[in-house]
Protein backbone atom coordinates (compact mmCIF):
# COMPACT_ATOMS: atom_id res chain seq x y z
CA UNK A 1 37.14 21.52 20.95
CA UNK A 2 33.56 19.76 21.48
CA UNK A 3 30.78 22.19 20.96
CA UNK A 4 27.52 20.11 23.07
CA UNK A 5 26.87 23.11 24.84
CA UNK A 6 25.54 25.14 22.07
CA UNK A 7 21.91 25.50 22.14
CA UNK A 8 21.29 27.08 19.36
CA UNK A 9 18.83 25.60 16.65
CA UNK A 10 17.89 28.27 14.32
CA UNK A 11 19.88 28.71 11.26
CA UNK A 12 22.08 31.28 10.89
CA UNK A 13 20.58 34.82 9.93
CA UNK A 14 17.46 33.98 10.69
CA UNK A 15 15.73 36.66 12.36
CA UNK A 16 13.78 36.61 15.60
CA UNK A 17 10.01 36.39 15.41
CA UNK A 18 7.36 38.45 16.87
CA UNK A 19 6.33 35.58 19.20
CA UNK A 20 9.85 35.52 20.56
CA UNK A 21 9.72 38.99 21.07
CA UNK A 22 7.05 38.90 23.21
CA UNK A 23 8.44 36.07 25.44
CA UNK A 24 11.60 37.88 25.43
CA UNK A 25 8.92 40.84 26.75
CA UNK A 26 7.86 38.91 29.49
CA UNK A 27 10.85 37.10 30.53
CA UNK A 28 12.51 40.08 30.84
CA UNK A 29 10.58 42.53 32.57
CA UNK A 30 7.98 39.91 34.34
CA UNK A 31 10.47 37.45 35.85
CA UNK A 32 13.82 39.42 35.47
CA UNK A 33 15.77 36.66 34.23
CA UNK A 34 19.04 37.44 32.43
CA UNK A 35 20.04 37.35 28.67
CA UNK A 36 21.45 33.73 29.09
CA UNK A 37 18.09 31.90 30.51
CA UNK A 38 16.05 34.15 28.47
CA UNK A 39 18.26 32.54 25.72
CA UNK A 40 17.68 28.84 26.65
CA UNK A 41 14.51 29.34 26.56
CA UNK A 42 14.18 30.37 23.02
CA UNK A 43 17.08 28.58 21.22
CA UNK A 44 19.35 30.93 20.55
CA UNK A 45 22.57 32.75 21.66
CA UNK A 46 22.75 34.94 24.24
CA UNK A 47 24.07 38.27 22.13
CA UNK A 48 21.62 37.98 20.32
CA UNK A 49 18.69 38.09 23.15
CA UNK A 50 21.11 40.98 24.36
CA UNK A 51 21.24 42.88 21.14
CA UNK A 52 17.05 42.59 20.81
CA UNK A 53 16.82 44.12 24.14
CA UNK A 54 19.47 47.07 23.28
CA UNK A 55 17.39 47.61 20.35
CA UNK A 56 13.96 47.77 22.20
CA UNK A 57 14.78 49.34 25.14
CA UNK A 58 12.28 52.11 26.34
CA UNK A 59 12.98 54.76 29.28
CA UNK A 60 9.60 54.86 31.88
CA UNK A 61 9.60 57.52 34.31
CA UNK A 62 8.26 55.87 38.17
CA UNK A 63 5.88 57.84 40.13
CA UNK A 64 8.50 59.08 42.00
CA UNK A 65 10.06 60.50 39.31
CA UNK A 66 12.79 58.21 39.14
CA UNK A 67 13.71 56.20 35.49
CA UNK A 68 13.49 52.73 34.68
CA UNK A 69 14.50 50.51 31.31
CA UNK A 70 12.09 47.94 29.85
CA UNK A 71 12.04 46.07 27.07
CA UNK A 72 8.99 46.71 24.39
CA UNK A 73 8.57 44.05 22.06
CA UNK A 74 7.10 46.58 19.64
CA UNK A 75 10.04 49.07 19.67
CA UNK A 76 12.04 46.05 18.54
CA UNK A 77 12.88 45.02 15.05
């Protein structure tokens, strides 16, 4: 089975920096683009974008007093 597809180019177990966390950030809330381009973008898998946001995911309450998720770079590992 050929493999070109895979984009990732870190090595395995490295961790994410902060720098990518903050792009993650902003890719995610900003331009509300999903865990697959937000993974192109950085070079790496798209779990693993998924897993940062899971992990950093903060609960804002609207004026309107309705909720919405974001991602905070800060809350994540």
């Amino acid at each position: 089975m050929c493999q070109n597809n895979c984009n990732t180019k870190r090595e395995k177990g490295e961790h994410l920096s902060y720098e990518d966390r903050v792009k993650i950030e902003h890719l995610y809330n900003q331009q509300d683009k999903n865990y697959t381009e937000i993974g192109k973008e950085l070079n790496c898998h798209r779990t693993t974008v998924s897993r940062e946001i899971k992990k950093g995911e903060i609960e804002l309450k609207n004026s309107d007093w309705t909720y919405r998720k974001e991602y905070s770079s800060k809350r994540g590992q």
